[in-house]
C-alpha atoms as a PDB file:
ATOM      1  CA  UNK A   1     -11.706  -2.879  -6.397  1.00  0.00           C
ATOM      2  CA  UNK A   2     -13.146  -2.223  -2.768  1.00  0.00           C
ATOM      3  CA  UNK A   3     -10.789  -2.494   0.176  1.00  0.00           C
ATOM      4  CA  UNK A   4     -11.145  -4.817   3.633  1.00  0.00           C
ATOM      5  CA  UNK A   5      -9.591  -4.807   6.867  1.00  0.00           C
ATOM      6  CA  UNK A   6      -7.575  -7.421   7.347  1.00  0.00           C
ATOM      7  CA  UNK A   7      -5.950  -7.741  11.114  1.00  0.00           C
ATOM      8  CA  UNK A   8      -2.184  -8.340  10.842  1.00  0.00           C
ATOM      9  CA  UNK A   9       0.038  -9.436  13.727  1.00  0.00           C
ATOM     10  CA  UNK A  10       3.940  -8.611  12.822  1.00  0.00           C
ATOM     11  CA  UNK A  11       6.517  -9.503  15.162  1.00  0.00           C
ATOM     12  CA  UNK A  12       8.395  -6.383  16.450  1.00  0.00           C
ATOM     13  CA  UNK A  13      11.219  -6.953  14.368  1.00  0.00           C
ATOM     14  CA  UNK A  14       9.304  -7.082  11.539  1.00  0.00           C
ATOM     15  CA  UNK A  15       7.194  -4.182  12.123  1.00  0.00           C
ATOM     16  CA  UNK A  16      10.618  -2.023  12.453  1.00  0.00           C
ATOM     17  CA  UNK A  17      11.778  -2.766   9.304  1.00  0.00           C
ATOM     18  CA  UNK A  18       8.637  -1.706   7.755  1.00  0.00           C
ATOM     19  CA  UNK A  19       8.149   1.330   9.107  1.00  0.00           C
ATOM     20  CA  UNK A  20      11.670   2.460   7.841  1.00  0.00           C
ATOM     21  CA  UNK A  21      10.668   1.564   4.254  1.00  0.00           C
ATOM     22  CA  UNK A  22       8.354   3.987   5.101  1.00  0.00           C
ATOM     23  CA  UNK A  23      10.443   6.356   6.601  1.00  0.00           C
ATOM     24  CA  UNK A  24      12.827   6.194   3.883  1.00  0.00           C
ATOM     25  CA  UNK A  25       9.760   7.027   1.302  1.00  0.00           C
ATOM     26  CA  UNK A  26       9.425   3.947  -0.488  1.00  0.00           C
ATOM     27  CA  UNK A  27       6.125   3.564   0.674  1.00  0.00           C
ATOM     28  CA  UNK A  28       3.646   6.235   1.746  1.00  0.00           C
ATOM     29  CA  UNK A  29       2.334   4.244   4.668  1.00  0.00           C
ATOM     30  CA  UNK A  30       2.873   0.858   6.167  1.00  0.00           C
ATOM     31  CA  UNK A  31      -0.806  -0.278   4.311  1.00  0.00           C
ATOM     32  CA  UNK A  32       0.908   0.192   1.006  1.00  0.00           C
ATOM     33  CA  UNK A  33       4.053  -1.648   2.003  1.00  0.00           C
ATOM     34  CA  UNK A  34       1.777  -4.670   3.105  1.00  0.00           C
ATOM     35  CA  UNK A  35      -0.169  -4.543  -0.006  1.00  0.00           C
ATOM     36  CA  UNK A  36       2.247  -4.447  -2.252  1.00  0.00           C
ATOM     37  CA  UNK A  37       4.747  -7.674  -0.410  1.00  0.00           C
ATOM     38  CA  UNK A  38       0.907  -9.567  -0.935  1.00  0.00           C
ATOM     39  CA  UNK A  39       1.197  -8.473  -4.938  1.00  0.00           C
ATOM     40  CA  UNK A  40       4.240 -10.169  -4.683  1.00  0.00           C
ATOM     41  CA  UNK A  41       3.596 -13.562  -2.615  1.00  0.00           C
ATOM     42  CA  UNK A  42      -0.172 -13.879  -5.202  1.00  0.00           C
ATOM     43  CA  UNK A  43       2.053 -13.375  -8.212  1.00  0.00           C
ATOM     44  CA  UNK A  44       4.845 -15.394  -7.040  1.00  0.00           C
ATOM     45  CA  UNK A  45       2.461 -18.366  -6.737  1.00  0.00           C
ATOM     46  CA  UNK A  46       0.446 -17.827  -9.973  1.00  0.00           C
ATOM     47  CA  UNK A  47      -2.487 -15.888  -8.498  1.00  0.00           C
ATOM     48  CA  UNK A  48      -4.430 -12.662  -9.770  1.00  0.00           C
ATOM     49  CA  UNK A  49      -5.094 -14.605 -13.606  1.00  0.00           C
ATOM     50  CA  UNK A  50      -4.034 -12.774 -16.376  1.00  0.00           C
ATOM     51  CA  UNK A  51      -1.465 -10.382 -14.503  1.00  0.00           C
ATOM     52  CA  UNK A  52       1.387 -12.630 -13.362  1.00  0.00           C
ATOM     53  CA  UNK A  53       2.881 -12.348 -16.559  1.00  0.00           C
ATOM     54  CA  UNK A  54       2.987  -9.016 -16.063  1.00  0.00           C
ATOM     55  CA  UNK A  55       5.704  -6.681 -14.342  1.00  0.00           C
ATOM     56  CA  UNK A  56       4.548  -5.657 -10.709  1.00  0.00           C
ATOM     57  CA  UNK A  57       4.424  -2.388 -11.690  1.00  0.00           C
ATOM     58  CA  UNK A  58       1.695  -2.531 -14.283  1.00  0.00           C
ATOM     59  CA  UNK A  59      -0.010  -4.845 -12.341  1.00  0.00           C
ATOM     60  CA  UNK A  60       0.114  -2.137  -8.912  1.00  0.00           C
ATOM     61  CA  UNK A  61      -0.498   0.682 -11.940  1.00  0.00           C
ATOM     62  CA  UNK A  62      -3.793  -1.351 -12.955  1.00  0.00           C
ATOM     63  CA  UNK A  63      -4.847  -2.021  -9.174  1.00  0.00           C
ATOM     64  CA  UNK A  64      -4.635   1.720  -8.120  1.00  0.00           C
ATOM     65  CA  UNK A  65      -6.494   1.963 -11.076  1.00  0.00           C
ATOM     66  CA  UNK A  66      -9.167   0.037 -10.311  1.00  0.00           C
ATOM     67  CA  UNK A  67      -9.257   1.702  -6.785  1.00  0.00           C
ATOM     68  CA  UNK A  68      -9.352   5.313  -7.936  1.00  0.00           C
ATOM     69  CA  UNK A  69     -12.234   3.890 -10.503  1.00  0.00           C
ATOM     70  CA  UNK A  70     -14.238   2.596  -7.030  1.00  0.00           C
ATOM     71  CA  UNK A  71     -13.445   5.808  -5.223  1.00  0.00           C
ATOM     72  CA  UNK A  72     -15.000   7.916  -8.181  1.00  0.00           C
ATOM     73  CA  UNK A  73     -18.120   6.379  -8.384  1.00  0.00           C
ATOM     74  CA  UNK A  74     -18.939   6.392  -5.251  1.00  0.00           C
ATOM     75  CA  UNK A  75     -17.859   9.952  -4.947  1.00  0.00           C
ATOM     76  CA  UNK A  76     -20.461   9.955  -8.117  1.00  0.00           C
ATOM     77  CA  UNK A  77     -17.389  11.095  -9.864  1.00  0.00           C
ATOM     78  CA  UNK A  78     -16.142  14.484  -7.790  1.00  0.00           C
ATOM     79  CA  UNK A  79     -12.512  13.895  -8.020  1.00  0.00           C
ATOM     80  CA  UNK A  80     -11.513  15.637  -4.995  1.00  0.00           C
ATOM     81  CA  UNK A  81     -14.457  13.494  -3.208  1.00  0.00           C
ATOM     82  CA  UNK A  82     -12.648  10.288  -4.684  1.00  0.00           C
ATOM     83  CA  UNK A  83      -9.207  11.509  -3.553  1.00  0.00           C
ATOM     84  CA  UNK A  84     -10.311  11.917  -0.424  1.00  0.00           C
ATOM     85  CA  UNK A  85     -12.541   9.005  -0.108  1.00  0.00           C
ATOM     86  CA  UNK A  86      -9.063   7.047  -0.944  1.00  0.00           C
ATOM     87  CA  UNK A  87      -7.185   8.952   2.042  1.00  0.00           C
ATOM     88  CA  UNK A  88      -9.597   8.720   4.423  1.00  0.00           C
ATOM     89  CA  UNK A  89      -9.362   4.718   3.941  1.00  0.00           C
ATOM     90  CA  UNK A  90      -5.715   4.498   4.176  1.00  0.00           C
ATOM     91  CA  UNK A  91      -5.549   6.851   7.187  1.00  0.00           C
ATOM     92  CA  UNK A  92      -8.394   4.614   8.978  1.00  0.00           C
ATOM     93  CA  UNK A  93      -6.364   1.604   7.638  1.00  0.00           C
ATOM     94  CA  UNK A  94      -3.079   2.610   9.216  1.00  0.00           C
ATOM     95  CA  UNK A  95      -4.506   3.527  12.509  1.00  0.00           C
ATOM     96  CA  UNK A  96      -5.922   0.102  12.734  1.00  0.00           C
ATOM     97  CA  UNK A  97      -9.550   1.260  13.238  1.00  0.00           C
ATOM     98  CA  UNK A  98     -10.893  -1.584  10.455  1.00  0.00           C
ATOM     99  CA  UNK A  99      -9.467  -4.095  12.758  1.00  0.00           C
ATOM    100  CA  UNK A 100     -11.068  -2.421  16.287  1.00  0.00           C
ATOM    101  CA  UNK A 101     -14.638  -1.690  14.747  1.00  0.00           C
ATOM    102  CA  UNK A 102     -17.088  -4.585  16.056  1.00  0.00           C
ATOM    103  CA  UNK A 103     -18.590  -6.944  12.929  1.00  0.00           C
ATOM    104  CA  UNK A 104     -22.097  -8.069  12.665  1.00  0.00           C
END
């Protein structure tokens, strides 16, 4: 499954308490906190077909899946190209360059 930016404003407040989740390890970076309180609002509501029923776990254990299965072919399947293929888009992700590069 290929990533997007997606531009998030969080008031400050917010944006504290997330970073000490992060802080305190239970996510590696404030992109994986986000993602995974999204798992929970689609699920919540019914969304991602075939998964709700399904613990969040599994359903984060299939996703990564899916992600490392991207990164791997288009690293035409060098491992350490797809690891770091995977890194490079969460650093870029966390430093908010998605949301500052200009669109077509």
């Amino acid at each position: 499954m290929a990533s997007q930016p997606v531009l998030v404003n969080f008031p400050k407040k917010m944006l504290s308490q997330l970073d000490s989740l992060v802080r305190k390890g239970l996510f590696s970076n404030r992109s994986e906190a986000i993602r995974e309180g999204a798992r929970g609002v689609i699920l919540g509501y019914g969304g991602l077909a075939g998964r709700a029923e399904k613990p969040a776990t599994d359903v984060v254990r299939e996703i990564r899946a899916e992600m490392w299965k991207d990164a791997l072919a288009q690293a035409e399947g060098d491992e350490r190209r797809a690891a770091d293929i995977l890194a490079k888009n969460a650093k870029l992700a966390a430093s908010g360059f998605w949301a500052s590069t200009p669109r077509a």
